[in-house]
C-alpha atoms as a PDB file:
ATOM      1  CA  UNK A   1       4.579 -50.369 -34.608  1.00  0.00           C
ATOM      2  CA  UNK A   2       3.927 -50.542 -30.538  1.00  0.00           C
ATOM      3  CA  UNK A   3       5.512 -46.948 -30.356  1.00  0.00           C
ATOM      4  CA  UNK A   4       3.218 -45.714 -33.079  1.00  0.00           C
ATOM      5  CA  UNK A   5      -0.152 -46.869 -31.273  1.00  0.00           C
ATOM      6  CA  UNK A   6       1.357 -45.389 -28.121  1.00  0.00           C
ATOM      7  CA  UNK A   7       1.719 -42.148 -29.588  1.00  0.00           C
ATOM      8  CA  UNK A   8      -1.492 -42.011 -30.887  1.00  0.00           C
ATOM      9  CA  UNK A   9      -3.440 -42.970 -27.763  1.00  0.00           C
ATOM     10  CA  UNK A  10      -1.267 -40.331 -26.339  1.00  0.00           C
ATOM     11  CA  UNK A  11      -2.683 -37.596 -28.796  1.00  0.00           C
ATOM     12  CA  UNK A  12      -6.137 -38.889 -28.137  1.00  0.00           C
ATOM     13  CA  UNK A  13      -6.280 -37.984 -24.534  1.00  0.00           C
ATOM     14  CA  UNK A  14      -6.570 -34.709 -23.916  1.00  0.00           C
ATOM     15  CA  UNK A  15      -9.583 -35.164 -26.430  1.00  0.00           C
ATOM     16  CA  UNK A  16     -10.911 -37.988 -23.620  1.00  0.00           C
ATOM     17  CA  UNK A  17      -9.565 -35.352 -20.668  1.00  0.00           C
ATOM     18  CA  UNK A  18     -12.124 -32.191 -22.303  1.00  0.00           C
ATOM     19  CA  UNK A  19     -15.263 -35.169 -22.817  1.00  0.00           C
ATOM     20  CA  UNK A  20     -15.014 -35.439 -18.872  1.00  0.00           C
ATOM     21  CA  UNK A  21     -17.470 -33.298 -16.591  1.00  0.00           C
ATOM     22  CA  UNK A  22     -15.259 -31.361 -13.829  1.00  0.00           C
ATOM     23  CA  UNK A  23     -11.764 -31.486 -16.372  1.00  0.00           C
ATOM     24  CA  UNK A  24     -13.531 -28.345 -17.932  1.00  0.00           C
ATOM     25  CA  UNK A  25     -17.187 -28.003 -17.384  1.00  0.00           C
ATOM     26  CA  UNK A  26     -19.872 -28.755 -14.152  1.00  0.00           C
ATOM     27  CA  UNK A  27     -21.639 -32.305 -14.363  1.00  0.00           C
ATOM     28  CA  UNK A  28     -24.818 -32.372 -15.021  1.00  0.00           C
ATOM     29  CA  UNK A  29     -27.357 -31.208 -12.296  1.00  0.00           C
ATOM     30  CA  UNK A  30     -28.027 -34.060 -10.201  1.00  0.00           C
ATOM     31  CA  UNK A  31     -31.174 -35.526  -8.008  1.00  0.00           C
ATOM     32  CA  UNK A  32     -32.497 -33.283  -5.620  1.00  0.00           C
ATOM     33  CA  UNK A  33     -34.038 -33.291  -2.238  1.00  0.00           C
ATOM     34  CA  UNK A  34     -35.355 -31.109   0.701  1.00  0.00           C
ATOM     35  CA  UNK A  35     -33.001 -30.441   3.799  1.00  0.00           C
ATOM     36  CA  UNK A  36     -33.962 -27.954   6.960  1.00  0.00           C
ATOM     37  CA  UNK A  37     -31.790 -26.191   8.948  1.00  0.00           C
ATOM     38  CA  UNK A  38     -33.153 -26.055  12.454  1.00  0.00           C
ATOM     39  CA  UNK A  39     -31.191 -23.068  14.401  1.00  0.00           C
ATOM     40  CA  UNK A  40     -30.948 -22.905  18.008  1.00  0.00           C
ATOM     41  CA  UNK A  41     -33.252 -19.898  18.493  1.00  0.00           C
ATOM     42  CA  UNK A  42     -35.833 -22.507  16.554  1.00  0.00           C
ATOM     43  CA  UNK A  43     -35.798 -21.312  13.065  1.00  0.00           C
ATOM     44  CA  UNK A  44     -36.550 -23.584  10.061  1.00  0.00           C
ATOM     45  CA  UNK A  45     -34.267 -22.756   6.933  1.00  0.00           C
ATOM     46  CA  UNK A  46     -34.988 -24.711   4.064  1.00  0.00           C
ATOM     47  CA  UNK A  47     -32.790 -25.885   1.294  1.00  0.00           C
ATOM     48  CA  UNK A  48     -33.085 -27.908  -2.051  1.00  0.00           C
ATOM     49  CA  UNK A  49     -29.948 -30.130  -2.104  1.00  0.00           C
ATOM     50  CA  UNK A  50     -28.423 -32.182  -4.951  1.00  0.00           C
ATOM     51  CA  UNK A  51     -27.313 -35.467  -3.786  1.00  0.00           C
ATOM     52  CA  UNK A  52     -23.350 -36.209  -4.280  1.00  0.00           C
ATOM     53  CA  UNK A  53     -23.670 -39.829  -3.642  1.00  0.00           C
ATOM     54  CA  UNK A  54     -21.182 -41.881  -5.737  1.00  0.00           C
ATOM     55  CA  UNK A  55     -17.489 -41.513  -5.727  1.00  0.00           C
ATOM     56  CA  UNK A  56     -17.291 -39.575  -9.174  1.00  0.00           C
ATOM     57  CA  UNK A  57     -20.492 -37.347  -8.524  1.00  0.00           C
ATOM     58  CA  UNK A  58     -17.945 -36.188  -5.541  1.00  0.00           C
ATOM     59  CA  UNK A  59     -14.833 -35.630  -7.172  1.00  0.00           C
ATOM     60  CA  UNK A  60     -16.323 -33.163  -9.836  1.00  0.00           C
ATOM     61  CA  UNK A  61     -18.871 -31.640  -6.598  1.00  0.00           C
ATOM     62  CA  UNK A  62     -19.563 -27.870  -7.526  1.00  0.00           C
ATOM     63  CA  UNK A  63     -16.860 -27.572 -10.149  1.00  0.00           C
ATOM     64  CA  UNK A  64     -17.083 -25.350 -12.866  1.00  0.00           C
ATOM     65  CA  UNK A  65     -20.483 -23.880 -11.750  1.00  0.00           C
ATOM     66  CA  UNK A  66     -21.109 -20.286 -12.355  1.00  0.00           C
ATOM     67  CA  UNK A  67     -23.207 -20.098  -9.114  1.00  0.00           C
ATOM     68  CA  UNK A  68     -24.805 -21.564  -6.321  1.00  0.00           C
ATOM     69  CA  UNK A  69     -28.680 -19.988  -5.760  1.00  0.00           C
ATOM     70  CA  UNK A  70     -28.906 -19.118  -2.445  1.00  0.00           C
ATOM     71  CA  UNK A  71     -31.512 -21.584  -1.238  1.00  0.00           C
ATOM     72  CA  UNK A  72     -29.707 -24.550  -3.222  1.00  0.00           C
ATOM     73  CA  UNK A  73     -26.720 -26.542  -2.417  1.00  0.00           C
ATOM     74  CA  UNK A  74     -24.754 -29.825  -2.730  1.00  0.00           C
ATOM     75  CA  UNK A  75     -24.757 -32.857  -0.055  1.00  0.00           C
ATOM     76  CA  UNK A  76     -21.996 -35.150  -0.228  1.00  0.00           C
ATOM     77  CA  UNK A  77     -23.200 -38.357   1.681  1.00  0.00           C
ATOM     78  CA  UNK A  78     -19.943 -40.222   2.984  1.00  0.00           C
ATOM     79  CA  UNK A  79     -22.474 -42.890   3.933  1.00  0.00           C
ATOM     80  CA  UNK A  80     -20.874 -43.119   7.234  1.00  0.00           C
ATOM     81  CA  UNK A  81     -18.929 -40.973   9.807  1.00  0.00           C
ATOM     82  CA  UNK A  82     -15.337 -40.224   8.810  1.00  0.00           C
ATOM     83  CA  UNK A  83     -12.632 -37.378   8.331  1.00  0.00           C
ATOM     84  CA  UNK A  84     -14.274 -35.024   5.674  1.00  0.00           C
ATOM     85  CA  UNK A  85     -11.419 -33.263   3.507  1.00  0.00           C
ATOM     86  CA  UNK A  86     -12.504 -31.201   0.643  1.00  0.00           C
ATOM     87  CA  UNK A  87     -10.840 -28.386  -1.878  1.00  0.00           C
ATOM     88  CA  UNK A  88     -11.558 -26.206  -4.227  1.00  0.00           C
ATOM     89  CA  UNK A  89      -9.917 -27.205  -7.115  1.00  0.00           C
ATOM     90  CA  UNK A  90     -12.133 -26.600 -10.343  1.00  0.00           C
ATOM     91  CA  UNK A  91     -14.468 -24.578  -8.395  1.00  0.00           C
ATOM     92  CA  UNK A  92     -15.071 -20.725  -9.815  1.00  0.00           C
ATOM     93  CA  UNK A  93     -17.639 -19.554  -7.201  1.00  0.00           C
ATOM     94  CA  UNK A  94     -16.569 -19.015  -3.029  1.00  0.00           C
ATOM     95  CA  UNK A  95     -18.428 -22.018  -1.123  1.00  0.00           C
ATOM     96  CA  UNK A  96     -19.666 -22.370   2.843  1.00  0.00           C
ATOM     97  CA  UNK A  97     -18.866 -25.803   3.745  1.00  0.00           C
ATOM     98  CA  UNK A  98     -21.283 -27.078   6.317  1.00  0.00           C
ATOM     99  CA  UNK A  99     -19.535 -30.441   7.998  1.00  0.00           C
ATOM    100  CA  UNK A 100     -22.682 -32.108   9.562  1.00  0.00           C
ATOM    101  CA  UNK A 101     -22.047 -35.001  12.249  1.00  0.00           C
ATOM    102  CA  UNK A 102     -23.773 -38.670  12.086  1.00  0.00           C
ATOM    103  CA  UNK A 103     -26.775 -37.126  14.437  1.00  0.00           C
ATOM    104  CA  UNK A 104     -27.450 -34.115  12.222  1.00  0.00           C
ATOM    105  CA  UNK A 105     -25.546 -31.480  14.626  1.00  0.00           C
ATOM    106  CA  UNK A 106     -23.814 -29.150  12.831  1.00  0.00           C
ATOM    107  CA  UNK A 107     -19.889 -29.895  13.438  1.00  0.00           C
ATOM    108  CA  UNK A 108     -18.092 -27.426  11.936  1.00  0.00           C
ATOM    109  CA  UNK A 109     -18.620 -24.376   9.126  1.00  0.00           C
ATOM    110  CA  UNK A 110     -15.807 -23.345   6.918  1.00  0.00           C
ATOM    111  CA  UNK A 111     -17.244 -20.102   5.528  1.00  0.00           C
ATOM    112  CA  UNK A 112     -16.181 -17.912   2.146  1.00  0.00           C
ATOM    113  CA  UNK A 113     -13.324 -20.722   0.561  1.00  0.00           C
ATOM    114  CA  UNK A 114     -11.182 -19.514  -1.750  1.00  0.00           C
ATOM    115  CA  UNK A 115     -12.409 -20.635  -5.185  1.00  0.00           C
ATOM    116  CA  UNK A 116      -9.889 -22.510  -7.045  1.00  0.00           C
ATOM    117  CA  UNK A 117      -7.308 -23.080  -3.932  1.00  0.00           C
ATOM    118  CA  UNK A 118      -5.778 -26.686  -3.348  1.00  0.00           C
ATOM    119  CA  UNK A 119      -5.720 -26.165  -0.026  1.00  0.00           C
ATOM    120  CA  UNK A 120      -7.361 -29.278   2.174  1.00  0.00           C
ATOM    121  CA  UNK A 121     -10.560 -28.002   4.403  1.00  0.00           C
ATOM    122  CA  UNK A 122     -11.293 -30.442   6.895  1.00  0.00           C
ATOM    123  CA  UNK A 123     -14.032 -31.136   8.821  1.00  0.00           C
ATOM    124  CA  UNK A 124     -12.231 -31.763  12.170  1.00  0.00           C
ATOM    125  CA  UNK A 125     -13.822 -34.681  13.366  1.00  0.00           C
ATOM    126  CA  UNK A 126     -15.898 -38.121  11.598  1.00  0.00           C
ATOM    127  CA  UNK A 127     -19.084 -36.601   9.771  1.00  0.00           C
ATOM    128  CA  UNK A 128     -21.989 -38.082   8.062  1.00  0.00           C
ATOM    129  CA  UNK A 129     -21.733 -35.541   5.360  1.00  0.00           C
ATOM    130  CA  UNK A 130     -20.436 -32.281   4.244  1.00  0.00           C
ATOM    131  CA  UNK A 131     -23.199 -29.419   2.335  1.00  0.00           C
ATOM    132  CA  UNK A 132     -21.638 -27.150   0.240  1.00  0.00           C
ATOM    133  CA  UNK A 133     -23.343 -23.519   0.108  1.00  0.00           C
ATOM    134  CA  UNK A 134     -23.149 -20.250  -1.840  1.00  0.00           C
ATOM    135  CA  UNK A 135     -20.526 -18.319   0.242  1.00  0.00           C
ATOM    136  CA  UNK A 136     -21.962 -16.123   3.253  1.00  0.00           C
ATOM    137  CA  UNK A 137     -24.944 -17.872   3.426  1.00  0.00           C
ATOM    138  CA  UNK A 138     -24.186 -19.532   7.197  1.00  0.00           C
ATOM    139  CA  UNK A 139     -23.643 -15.993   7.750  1.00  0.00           C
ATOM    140  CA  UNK A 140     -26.565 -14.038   6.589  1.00  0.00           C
ATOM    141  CA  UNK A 141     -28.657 -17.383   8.288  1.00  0.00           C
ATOM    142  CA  UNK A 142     -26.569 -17.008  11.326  1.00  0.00           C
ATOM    143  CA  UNK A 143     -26.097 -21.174  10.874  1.00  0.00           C
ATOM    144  CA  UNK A 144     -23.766 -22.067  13.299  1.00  0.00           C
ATOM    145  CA  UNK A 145     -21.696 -24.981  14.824  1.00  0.00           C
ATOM    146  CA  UNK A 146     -24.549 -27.457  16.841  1.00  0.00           C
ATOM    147  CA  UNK A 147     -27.679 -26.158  14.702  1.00  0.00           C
ATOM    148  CA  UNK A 148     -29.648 -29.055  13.244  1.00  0.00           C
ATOM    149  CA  UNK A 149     -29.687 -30.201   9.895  1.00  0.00           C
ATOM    150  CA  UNK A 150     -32.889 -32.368   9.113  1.00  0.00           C
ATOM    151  CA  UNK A 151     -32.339 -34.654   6.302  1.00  0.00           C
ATOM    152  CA  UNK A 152     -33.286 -38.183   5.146  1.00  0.00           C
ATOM    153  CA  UNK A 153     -29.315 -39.631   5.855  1.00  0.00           C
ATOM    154  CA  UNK A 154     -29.712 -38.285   9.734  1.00  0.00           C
ATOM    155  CA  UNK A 155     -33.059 -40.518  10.075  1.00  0.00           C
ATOM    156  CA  UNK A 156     -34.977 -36.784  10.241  1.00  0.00           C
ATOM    157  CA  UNK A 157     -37.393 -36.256   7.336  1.00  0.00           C
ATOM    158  CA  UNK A 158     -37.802 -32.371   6.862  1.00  0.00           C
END
């Protein structure tokens, strides 16, 4: 009888694996807020963010999501410094990956990812939080390592 119910509940989960957002399809679009980019030659670049907060809301990220719109993103908030490692797993569109420090200084960019690698990205270094962008945006913004990112979590309301 035990092997029965066991091969049952076996049967049962893939059903339970295809219910899940990010086994096969994006999460729902979650809360949003304002975020600036302040460049060193003093431009303001604004962005609406969804907030990645809880554990699960990052694990599925930007997964299955046909696009990113080029003046959106996603901000995973680690909720305090610490080695940012990310992937692409699930993820059909190319990201920019902007690794932001505890102060709001840009730490490091890792532009154009490969969608749907397993490779680890890191973020070099303890950061507050990591953005996720459509890909080539850091570029065609000229964003760069240092620029400041003015945000609620870094204490600067943009």
């Amino acid at each position: 009888m035990q092997r029965r119910s066991l091969l049952a509940l076996a049967a049962l989960l893939p059903l339970a694996a295809v219910a899940q957002p990010g086994v096969d399809r994006p999460q729902p679009r979650l809360p949003t807020e304002p975020l600036v980019f302040e460049t060193r030659d003093g431009r303001r670049l604004a962005f609406t963010v969804e907030m990645a907060v809880q554990p699960e809301q990052q694990m599925v990220g930007l997964m299955f999501r046909p696009e990113v719109k080029p003046d959106e993103g996603m901000l995973f908030d680690w909720g305090s410094p610490r080695e940012s490692s990310m992937w692409m797993r699930n993820t059909i569109t190319s990201l920019d990956m902007v690794f932001i420090a505890a102060d709001g200084r840009v730490h490091r960019i890792a532009e154009r990812t490969v969608p749907y690698s397993l490779a680890s990205i890191s973020s070099n270094g303890p950061v507050r939080a990591t953005l996720e962008l459509a890909a080539g945006t850091a570029e065609r913004l000229n964003i760069r390592v240092g620029d400041r990112v003015l945000h609620r979590i870094f204490g600067t309301a943009p």
